[in-house]
N, C-alpha and C. Protein backbone atom coordinates (compact mmCIF):
# COMPACT_ATOMS: atom_id res chain seq x y z
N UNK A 1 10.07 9.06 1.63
CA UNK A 1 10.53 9.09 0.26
C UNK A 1 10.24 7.75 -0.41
N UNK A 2 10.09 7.99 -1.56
CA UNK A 2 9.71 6.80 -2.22
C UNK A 2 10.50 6.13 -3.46
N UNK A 3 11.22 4.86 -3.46
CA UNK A 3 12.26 4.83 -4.94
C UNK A 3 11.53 4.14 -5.72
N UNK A 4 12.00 4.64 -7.30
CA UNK A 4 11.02 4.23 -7.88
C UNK A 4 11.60 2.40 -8.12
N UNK A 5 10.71 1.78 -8.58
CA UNK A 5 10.83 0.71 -9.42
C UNK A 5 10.16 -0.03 -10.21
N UNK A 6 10.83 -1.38 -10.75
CA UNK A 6 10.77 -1.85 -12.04
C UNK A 6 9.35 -2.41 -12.04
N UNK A 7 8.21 -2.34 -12.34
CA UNK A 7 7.05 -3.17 -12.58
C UNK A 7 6.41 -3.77 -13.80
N UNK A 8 6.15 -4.93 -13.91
CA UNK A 8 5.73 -5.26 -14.56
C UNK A 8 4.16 -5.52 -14.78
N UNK A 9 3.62 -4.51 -15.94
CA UNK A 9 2.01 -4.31 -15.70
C UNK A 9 1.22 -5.77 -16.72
N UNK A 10 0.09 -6.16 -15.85
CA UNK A 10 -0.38 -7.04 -16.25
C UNK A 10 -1.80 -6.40 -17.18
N UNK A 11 -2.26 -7.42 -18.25
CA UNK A 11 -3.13 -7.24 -18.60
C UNK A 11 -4.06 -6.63 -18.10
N UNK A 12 -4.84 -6.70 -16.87
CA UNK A 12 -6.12 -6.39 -16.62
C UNK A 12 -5.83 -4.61 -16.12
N UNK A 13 -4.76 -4.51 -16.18
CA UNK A 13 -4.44 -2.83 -15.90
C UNK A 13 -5.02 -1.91 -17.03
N UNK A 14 -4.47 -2.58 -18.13
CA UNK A 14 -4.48 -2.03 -19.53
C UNK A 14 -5.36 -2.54 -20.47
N UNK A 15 -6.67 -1.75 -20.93
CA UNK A 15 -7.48 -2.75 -22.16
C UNK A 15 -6.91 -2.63 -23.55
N UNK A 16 -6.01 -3.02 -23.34
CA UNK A 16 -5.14 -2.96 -24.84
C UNK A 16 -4.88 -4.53 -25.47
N UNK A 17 -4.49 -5.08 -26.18
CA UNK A 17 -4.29 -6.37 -26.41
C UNK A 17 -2.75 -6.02 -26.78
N UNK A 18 -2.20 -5.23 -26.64
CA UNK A 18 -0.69 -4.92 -26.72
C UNK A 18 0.04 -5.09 -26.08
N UNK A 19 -0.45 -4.71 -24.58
CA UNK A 19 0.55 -4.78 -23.55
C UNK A 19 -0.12 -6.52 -22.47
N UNK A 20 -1.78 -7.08 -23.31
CA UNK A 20 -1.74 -8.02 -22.48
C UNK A 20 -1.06 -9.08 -23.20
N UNK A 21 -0.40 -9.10 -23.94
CA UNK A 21 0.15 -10.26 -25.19
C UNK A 21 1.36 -10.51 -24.61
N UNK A 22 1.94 -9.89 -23.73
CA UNK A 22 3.50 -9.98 -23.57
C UNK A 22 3.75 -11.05 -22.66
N UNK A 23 4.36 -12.45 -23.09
CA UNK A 23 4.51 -13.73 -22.74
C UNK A 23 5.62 -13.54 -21.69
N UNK A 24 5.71 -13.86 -20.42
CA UNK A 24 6.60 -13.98 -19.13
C UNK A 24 7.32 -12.42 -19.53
N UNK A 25 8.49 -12.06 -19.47
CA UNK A 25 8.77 -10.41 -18.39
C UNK A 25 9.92 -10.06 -20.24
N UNK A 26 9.06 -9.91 -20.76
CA UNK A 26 9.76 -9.11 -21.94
C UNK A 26 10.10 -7.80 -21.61
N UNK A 27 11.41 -7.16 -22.35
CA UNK A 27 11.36 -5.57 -22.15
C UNK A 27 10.84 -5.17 -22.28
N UNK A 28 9.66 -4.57 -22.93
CA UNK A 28 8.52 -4.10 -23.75
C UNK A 28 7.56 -3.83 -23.12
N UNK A 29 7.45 -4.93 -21.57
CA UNK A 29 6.39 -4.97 -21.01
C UNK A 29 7.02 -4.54 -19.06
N UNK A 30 8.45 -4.00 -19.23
CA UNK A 30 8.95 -3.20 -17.75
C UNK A 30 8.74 -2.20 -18.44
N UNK A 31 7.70 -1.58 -16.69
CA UNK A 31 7.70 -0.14 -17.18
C UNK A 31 8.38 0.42 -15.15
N UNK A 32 8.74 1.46 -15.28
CA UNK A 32 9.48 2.48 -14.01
C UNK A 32 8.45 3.19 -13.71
N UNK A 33 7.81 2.83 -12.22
CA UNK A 33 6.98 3.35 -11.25
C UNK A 33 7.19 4.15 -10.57
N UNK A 34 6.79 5.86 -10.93
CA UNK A 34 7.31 6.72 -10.25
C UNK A 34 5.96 7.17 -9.42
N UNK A 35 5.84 7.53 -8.59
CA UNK A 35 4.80 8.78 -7.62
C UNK A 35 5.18 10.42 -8.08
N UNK A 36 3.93 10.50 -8.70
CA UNK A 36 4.09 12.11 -9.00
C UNK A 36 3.84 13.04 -7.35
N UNK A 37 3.73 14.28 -7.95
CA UNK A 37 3.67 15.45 -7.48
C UNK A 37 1.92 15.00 -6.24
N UNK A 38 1.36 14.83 -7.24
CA UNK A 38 -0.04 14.36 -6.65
C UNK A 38 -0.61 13.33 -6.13
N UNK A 39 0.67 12.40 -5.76
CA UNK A 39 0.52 11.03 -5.51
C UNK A 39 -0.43 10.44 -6.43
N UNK A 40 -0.51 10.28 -7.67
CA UNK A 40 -0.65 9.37 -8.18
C UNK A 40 0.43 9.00 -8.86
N UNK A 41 0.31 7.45 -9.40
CA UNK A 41 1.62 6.85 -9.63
C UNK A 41 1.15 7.28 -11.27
N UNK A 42 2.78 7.35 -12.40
CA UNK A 42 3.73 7.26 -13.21
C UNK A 42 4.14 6.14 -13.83
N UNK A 43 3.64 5.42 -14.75
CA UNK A 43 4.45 4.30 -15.48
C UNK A 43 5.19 4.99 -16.76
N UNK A 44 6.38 4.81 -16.52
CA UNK A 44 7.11 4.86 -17.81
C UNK A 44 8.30 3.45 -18.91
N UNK A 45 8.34 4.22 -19.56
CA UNK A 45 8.60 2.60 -20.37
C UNK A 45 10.19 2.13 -20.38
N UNK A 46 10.82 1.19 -19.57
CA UNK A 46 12.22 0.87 -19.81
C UNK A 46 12.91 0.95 -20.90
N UNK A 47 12.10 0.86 -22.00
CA UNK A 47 12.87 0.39 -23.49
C UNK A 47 13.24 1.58 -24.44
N UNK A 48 11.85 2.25 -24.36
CA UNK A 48 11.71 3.10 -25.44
C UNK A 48 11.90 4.75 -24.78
N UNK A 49 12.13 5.11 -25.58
CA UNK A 49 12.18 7.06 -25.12
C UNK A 49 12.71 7.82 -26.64
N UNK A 50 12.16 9.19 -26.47
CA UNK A 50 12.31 10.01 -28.03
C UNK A 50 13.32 10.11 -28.18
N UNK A 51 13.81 9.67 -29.64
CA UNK A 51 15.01 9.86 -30.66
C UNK A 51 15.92 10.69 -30.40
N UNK A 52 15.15 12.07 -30.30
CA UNK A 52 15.90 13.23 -30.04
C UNK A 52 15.94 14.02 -28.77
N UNK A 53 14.91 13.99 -28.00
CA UNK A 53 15.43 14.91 -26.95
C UNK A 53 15.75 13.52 -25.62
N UNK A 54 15.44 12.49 -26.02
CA UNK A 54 15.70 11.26 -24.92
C UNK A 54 14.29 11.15 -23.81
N UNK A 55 13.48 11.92 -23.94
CA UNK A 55 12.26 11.88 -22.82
C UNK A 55 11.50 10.70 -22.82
N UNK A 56 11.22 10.06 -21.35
CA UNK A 56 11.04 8.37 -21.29
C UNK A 56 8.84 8.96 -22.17
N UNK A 57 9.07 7.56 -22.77
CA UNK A 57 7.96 7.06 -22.82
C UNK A 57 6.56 6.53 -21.97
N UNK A 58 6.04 7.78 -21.53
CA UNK A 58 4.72 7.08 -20.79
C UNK A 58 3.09 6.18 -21.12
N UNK A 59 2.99 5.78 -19.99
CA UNK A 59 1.77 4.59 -20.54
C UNK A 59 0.72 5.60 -19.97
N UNK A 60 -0.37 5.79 -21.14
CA UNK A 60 -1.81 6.39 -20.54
C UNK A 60 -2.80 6.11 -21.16
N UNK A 61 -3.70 6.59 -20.57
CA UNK A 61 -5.21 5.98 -21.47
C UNK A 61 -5.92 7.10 -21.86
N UNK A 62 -6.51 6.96 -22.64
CA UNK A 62 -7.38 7.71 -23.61
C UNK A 62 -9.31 7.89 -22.57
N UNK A 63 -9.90 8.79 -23.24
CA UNK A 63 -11.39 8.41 -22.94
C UNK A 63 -11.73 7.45 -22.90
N UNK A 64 -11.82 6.23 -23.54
CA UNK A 64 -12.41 5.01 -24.04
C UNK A 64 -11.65 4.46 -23.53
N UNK A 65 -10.64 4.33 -22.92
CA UNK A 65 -9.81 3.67 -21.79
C UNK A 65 -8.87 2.74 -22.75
N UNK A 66 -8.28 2.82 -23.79
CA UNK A 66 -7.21 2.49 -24.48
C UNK A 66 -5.95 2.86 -24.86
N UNK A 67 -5.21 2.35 -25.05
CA UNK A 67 -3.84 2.82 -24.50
C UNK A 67 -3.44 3.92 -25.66
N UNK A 68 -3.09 4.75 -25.36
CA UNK A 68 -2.40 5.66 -25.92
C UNK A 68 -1.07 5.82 -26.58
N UNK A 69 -0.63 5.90 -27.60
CA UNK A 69 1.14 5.86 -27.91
C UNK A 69 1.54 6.32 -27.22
N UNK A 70 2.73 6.18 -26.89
CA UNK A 70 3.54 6.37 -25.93
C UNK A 70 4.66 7.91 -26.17
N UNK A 71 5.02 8.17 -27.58
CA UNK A 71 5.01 9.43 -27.83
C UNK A 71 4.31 10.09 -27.58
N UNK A 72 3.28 10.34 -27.38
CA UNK A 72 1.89 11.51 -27.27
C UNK A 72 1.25 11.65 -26.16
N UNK A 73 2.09 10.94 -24.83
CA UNK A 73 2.00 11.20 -23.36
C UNK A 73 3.04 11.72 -22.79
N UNK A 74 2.25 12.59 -22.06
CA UNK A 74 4.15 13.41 -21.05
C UNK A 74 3.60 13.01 -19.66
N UNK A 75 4.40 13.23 -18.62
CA UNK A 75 3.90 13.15 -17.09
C UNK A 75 3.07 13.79 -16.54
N UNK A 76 2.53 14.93 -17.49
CA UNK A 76 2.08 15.90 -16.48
C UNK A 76 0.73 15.39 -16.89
N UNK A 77 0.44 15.17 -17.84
CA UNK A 77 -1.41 14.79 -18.44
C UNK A 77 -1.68 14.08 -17.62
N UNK A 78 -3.46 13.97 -17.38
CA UNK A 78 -4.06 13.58 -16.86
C UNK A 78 -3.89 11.83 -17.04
N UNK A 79 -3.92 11.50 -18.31
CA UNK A 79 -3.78 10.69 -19.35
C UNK A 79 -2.83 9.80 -18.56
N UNK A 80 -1.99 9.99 -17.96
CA UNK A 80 -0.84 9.09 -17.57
C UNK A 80 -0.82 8.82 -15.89
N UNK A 81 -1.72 9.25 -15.47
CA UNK A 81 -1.94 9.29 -13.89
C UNK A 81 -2.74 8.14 -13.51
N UNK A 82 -2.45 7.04 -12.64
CA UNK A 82 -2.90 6.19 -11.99
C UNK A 82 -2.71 6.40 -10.62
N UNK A 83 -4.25 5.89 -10.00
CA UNK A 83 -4.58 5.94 -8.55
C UNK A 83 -3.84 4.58 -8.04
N UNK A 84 -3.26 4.22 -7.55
CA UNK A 84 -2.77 3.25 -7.00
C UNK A 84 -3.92 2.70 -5.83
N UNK A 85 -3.84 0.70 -6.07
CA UNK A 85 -5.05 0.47 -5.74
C UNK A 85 -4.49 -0.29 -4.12
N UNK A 86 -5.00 0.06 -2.79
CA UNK A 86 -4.37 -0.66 -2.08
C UNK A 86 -4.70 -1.98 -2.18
N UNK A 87 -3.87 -3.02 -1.36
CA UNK A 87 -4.01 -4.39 -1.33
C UNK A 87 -3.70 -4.80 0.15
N UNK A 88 -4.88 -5.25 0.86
CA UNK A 88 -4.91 -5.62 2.08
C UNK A 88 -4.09 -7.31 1.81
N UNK A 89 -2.95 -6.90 2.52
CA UNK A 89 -2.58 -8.38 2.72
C UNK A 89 -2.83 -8.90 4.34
N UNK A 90 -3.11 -10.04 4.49
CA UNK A 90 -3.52 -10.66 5.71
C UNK A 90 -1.67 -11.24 6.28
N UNK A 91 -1.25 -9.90 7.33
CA UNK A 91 -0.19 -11.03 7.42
C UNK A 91 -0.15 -10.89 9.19
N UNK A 92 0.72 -11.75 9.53
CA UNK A 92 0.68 -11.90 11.20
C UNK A 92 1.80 -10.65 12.09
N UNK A 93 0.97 -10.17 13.31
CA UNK A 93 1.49 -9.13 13.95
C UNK A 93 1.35 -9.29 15.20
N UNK A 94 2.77 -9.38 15.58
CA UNK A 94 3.20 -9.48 16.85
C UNK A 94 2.43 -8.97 17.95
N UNK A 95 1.66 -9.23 19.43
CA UNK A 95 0.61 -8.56 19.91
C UNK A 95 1.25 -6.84 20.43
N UNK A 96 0.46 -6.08 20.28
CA UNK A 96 1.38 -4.78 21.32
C UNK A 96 0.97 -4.62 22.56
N UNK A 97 2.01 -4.62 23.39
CA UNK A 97 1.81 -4.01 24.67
C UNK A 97 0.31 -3.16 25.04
N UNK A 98 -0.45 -2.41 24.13
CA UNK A 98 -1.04 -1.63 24.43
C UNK A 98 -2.76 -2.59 23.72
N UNK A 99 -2.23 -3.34 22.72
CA UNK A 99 -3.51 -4.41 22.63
C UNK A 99 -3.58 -5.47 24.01
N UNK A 100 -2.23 -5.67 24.53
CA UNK A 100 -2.63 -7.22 25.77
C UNK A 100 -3.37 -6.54 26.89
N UNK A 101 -2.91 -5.30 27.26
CA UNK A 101 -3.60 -4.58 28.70
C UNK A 101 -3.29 -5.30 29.66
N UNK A 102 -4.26 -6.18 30.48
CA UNK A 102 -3.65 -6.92 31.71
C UNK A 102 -4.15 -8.57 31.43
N UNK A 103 -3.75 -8.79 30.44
CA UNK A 103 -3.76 -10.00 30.19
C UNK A 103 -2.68 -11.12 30.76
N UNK A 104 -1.93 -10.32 31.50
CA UNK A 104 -0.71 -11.06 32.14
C UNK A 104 -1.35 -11.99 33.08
N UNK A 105 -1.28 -13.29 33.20
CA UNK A 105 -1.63 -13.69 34.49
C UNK A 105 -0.86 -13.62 35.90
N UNK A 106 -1.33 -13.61 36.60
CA UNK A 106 -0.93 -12.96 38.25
C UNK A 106 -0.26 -14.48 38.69
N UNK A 107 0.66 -14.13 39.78
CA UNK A 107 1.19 -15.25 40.27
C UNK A 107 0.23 -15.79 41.40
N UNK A 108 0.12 -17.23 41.64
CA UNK A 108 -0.52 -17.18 43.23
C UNK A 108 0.53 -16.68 44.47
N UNK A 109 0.32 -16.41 45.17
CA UNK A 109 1.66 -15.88 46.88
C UNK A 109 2.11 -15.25 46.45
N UNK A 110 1.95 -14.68 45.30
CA UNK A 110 2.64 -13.42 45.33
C UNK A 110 2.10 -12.23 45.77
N UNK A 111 3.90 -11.24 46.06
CA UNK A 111 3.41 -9.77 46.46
C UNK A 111 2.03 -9.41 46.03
N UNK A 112 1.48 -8.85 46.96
CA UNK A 112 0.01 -7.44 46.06
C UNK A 112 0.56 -6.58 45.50
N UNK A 113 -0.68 -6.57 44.45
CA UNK A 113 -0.70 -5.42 43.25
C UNK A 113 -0.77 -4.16 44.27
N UNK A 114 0.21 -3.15 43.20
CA UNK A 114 -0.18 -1.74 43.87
C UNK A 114 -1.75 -1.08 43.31
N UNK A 115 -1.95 -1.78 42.66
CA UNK A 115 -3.30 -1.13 41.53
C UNK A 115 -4.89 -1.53 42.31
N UNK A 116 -5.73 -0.84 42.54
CA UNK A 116 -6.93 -0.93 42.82
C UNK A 116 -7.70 -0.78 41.95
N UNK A 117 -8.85 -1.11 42.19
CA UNK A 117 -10.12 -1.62 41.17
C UNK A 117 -10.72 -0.31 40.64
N UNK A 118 -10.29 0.61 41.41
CA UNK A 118 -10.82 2.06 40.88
C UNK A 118 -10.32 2.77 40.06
N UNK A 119 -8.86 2.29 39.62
CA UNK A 119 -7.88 2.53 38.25
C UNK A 119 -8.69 1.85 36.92
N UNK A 120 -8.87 2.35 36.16
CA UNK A 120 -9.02 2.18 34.59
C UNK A 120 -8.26 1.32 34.18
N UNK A 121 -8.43 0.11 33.56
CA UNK A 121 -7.17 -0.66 32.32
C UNK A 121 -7.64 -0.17 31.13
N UNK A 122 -6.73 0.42 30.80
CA UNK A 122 -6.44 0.88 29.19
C UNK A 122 -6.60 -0.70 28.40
N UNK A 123 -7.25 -0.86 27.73
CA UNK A 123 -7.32 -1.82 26.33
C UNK A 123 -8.23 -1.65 24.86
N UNK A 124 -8.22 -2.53 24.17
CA UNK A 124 -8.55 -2.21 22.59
C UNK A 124 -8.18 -0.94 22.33
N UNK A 125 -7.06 -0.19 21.91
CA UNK A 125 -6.59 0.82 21.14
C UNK A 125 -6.55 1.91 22.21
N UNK A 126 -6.47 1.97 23.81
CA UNK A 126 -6.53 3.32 24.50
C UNK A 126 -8.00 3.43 24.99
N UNK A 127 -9.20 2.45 24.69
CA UNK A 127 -10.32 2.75 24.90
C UNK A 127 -10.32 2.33 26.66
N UNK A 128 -10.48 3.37 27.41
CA UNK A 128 -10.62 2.63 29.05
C UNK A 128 -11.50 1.97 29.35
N UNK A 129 -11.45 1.00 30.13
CA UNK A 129 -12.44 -0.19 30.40
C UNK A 129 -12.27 -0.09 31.64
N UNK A 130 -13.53 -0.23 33.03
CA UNK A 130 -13.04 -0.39 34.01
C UNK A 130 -13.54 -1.72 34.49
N UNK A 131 -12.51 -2.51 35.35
CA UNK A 131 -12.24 -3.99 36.31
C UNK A 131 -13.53 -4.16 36.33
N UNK A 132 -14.20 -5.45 36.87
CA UNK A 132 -15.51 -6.03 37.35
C UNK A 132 -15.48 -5.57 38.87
N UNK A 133 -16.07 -5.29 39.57
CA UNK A 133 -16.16 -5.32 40.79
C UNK A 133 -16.03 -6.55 41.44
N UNK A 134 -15.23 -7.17 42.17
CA UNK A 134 -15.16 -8.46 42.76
C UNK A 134 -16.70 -8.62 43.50
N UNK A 135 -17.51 -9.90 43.65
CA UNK A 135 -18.70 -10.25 44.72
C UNK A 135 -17.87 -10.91 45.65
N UNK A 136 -18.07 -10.40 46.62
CA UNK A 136 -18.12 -10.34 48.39
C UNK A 136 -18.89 -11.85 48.98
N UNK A 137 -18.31 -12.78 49.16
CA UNK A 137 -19.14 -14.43 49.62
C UNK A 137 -18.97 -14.19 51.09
């Protein structure tokens, strides 16, 4: 499930000079990020909504890719549907069990392994790799 929230859209979303004019986080310029039916995302407008029946104000674009009034968009038009763009963030991840494989180092004097060279180590993602064959001096 997904909740919606408050975003604030920046210029380069919108080729409008309307919505890129808006100096640090004016009302005017929160809009409510919903996920439709079709997974594409929903901006609607915090501030504004119709007089009379109360229905929020959506942001959409036209052919020519300019913003549209905000009366004269509903949710369901095409007009108001954004693909949401992913964003690879580079962040740090703990190693998994199933990335180290047998990266453990072995004790010296210690007990023997129950494992022989003719067993598979599972590593990189499940891909089986099998041991080197030890050379015999």
């Amino acid at each position: 499930a997904y909740a919606p929230e408050s975003q604030i859209l920046k210029g380069e979303l919108v080729a409008s000079e309307s919505f890129s004019s808006c100096p640090g986080q004016r009302a005017e310029c929160k809009f409510k990020e919903s996920v439709f039916e079709n997974y594409y995302v929903i901006y609607s407008s915090m501030l504004y909504r119709q007089k009379e029946s109360g229905r929020a104000w959506f942001l959409g674009l036209n052919k020519e890719g300019q913003a549209m009034k905000g009366n004269r968009v509903k949710k369901t038009k095409p007009a108001a549907h954004f693909l949401p763009k992913p964003i690879e963030v580079a962040m740090y991840r703990e190693p998994s069990l199933h990335d180290v494989g047998e990266a453990v180092p072995k004790l010296a004097g210690g007990p023997p392994s129950k494992s022989t060279t003719s067993e598979p180590v599972v590593m990189n993602g499940g891909k089986p790799v099998n041991k080197p064959d030890k050379e015999e001096t």
